[in-house]
Every structure is written in C-alpha cells, then in structure tokens.
Protein backbone atom coordinates (compact mmCIF):
# COMPACT_ATOMS: atom_id res chain seq x y z
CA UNK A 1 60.60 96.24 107.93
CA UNK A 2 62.65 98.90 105.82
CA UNK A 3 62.30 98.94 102.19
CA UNK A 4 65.09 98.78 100.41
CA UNK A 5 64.93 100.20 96.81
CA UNK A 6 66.34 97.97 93.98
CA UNK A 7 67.84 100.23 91.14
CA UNK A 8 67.96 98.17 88.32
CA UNK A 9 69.81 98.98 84.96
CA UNK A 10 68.54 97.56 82.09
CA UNK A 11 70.98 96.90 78.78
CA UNK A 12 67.84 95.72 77.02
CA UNK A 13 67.99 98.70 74.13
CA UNK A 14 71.80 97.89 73.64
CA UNK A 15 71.28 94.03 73.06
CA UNK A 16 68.66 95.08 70.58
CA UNK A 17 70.98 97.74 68.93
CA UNK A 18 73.57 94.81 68.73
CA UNK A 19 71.27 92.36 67.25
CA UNK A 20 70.12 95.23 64.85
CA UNK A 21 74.02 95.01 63.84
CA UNK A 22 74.42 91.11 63.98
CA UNK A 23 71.14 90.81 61.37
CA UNK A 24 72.83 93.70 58.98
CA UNK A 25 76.16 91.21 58.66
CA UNK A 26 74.44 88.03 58.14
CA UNK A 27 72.63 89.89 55.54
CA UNK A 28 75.35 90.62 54.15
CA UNK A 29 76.85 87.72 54.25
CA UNK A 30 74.44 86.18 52.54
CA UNK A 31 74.31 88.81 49.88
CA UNK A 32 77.75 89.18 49.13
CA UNK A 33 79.88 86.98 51.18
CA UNK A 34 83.51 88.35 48.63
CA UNK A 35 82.19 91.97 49.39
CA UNK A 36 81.91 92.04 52.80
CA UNK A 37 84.98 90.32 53.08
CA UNK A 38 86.84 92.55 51.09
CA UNK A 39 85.48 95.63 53.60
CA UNK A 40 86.65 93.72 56.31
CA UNK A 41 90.29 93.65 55.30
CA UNK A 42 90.35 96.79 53.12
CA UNK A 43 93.17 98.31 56.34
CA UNK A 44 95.33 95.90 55.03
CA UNK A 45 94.64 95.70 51.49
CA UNK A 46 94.71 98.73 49.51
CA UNK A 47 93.99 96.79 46.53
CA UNK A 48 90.36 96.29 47.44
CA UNK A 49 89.62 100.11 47.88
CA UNK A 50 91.71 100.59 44.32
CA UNK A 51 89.65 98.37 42.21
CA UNK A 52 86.32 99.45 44.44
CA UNK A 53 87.42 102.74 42.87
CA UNK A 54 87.68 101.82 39.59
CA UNK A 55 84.28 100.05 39.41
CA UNK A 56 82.46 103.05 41.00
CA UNK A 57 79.45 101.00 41.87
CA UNK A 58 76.40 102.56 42.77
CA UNK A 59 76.03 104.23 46.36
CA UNK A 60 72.12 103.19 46.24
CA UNK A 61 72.94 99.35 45.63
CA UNK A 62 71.59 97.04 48.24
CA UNK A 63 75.20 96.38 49.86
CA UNK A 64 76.35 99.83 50.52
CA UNK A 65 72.91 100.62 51.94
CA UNK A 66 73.32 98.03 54.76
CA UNK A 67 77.06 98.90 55.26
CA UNK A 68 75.92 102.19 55.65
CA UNK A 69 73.40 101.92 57.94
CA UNK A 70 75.44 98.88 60.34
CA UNK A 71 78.36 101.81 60.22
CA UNK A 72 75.80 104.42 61.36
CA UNK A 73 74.89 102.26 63.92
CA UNK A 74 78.25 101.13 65.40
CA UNK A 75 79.65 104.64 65.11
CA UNK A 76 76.45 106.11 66.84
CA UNK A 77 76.67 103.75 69.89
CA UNK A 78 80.61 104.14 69.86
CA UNK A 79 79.50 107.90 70.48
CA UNK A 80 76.93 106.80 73.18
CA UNK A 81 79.36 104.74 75.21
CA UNK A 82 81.97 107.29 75.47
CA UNK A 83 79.42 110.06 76.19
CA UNK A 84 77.82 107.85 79.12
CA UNK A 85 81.12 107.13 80.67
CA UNK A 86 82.64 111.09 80.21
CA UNK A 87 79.26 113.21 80.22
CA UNK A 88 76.64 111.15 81.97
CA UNK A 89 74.28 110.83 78.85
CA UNK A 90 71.16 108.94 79.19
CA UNK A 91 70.62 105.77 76.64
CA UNK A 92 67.40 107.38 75.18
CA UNK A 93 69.76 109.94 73.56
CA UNK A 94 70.82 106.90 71.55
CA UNK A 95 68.17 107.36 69.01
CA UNK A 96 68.61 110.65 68.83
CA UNK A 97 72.30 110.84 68.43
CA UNK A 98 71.74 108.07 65.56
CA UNK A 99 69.39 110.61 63.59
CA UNK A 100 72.23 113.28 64.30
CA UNK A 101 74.67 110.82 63.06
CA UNK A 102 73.05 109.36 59.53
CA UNK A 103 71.38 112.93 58.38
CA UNK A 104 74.80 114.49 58.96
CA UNK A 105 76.78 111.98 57.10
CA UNK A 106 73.85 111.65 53.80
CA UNK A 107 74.42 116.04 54.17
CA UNK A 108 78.15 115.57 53.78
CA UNK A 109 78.30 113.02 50.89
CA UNK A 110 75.39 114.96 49.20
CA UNK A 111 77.70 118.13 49.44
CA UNK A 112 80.76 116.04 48.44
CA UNK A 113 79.26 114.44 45.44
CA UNK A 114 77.77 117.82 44.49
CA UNK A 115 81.30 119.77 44.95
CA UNK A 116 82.65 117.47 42.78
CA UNK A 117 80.07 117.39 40.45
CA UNK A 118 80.23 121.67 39.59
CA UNK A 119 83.89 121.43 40.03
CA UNK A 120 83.90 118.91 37.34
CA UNK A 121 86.33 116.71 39.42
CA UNK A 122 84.25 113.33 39.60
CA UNK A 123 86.94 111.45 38.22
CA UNK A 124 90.16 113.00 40.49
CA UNK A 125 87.93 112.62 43.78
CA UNK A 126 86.50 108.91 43.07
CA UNK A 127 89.26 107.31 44.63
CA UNK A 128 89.57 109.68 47.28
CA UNK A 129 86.31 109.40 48.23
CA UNK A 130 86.08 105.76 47.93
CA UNK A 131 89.50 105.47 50.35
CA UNK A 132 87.04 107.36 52.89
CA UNK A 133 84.72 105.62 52.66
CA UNK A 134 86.56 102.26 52.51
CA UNK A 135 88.61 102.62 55.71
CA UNK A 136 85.19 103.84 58.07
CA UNK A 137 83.12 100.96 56.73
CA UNK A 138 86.44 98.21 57.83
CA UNK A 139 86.59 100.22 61.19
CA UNK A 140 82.27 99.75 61.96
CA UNK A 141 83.08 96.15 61.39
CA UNK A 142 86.39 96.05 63.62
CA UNK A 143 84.40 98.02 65.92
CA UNK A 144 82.05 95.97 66.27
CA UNK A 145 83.28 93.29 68.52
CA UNK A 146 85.68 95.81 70.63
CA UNK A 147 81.97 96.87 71.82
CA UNK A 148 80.53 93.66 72.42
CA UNK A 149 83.70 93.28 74.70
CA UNK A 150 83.07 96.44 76.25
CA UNK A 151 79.83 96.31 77.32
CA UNK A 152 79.23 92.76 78.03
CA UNK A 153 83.28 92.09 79.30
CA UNK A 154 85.81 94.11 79.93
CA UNK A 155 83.82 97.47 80.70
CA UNK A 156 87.21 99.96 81.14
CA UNK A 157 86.73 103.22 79.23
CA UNK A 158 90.20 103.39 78.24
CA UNK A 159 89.96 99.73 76.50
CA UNK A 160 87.61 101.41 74.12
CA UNK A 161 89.07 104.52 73.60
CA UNK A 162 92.51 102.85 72.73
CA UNK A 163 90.86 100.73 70.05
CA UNK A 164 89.05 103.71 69.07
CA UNK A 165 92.40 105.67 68.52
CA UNK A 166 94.44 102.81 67.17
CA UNK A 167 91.75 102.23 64.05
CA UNK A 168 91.42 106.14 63.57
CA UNK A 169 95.20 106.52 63.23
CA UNK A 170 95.26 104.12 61.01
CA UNK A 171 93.11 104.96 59.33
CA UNK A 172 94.82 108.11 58.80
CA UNK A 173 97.68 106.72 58.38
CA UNK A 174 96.69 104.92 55.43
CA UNK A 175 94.64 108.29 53.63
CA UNK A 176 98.23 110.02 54.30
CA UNK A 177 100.05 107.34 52.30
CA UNK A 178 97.87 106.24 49.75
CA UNK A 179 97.52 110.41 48.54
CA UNK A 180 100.58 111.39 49.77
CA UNK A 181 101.98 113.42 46.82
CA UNK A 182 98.52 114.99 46.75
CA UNK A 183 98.34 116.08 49.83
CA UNK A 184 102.11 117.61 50.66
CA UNK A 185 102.29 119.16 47.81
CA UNK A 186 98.84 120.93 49.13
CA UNK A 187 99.63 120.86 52.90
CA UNK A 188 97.33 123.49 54.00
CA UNK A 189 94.92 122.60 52.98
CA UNK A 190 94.99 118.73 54.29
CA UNK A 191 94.88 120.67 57.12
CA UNK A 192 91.78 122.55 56.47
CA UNK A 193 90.59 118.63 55.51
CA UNK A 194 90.22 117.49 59.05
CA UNK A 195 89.05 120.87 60.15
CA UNK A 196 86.23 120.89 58.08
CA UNK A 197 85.21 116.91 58.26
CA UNK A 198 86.46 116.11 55.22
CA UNK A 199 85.34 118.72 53.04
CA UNK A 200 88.47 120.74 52.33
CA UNK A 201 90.00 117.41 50.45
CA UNK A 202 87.77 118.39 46.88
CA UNK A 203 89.47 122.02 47.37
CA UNK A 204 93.09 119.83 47.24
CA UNK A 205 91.52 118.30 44.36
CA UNK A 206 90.27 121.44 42.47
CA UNK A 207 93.83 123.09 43.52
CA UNK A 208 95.50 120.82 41.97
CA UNK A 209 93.73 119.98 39.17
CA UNK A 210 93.69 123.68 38.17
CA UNK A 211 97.32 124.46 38.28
C-alpha cells in the first residue's frame, strides 16, 4: 500500500495572534469603554482627535499602551498576510516582523517628540501628531475584523488589499483636510512627509512657524 503524505497547515499561531487582539479590546473595554469608543469613530469625528489634542494625555497611560500594542499587532499581521500571499513568507517571520514593526514605530515617535522638543514646536505639532496617531489607532480596530474575514472567510487577496487602501486614503484624506492651509501653503514639503514616514511634517511645522 502507497503512502500518501498528508500536508497539513496549521492557523494555530494566527488564532492565538487574534485572541492576543480580542483580550487587548475587552481590556479596553473594560477600562475605558467612552475611550475606545471614541478611537473607533475618530474617521468620522474629527471632534474626538481635536479635544484628544487639547488634553494631551500621557503616551505612557495604561490605554494608549494597549492601543498601541493591539495596533502593532493588527498592522504587523496585515503585513504578514499580504507578504504570504505576494512573496511566499513563512508565518514564523510573524514575530519577527512584529519586533521590526513596534521598535520602528517607538524610534519614530521618540525622534518626533524629540524634533519637536529642540525645535521648540510642542505646541504647533500636538495636534498634528495626535491626528496621526488618531486615524492609525481607528484603522487597527477597523482592521481588525476585515482580517478575521480574510483568513477564516472570504480568503481573496484583493478583498484585503481594497480595505487596506480604502482606510489608508482616508485616512489621508482626512490629514489633507484637517491641515490643509498648513500643508499647501508648504507643498513640498508634504511631499517630503510621506517620503520620509512622517517625519518631514515637524519641518512644515518649523517652516512655518519661523516665517
């Protein structure tokens, strides 16, 4: 009798990775139920992101460290779910591709804070920066489900990449009009802005602060 080899793939790491994500909203949820709404619907409700702004809480508080984190997370296995269908990546990159993820993003708000901190522009960038912010934490939560649906359902690469496009855009959309007069009257560099991940926008900042 032949053998016939059974190649099994196992989704057991990305059920765990979800449930990782499921635990982070319940928490909170339980922790602050207003807040979380509030991130939720901050796309259509620039009035959340305004008075976030003008409360500048604390990055370190217990909220914004597991928002953080479930965004990390979300975003990270976004990444691994595109790579896997368009480069063939293995799920043990995962993990790796997290750590890539979270050390790069605590760099770049390190050397955000700190720009704005020796240009002496706290106060200019603080809504800026909160708008950023904002808008990435309501997309990990839209996200969220779009990837449940994706890996358990409807498993077409283009469903995620159109959701993945549609939030980005709008996203973008929403940076361009809520600092519009900021940033046409310093084009260029808005430009320079999504060439250097976000950087360039302190430079707008400084520019225009300075003149």
């Amino acid at each position: 009798m032949e053998v016939i080899t059974r190649n099994l793939e196992t989704n057991d790491w990305t059920t765990l990775v979800f449930i990782i994500a499921l635990v982070l909203l319940a928490l909170m949820k339980l922790y602050k139920p207003q807040l979380l709404l509030g991130y939720t619907i901050a796309l259509f409700s620039q009035g959340f992101i305004e008075n976030r702004a003008e409360k500048n809480p604390s990055v370190f508080s217990t909220f914004h460290v597991l928002i953080f984190i479930f965004s990390c997370i979300i975003f990270t296995l976004t990444l691994q779910f595109v790579a896997e269908d368009i480069l063939k990546l293995q799920p043990q990159n995962y993990f790796i591709l997290l750590a890539g993820l979270t050390g790069f993003t605590l760099v770049k708000f390190i050397l955000i804070r700190l720009l704005a901190h020796v240009l002496n522009i706290e106060e200019q960038t603080r809504y800026f920066i909160f708008t950023q912010s904002g808008y990435l934490y309501n997309i990990s939560i839209w996200l969220f489900p779009v990837l449940i649906l994706f890996k358990y359902g409807y498993s077409n690469i283009v469903f995620l990449l159109f959701f993945i496009s549609l939030f980005l855009i709008f996203r973008g959309f929403l940076i361009l009009r809520n600092n519009k007069k900021l940033i046409f009257n310093n084009f260029f560099y808005f430009i320079l802005y999504f060439c250097t991940l976000e950087l360039a926008p302190l430079l707008i900042i400084y520019k225009t602060t300075t003149t």
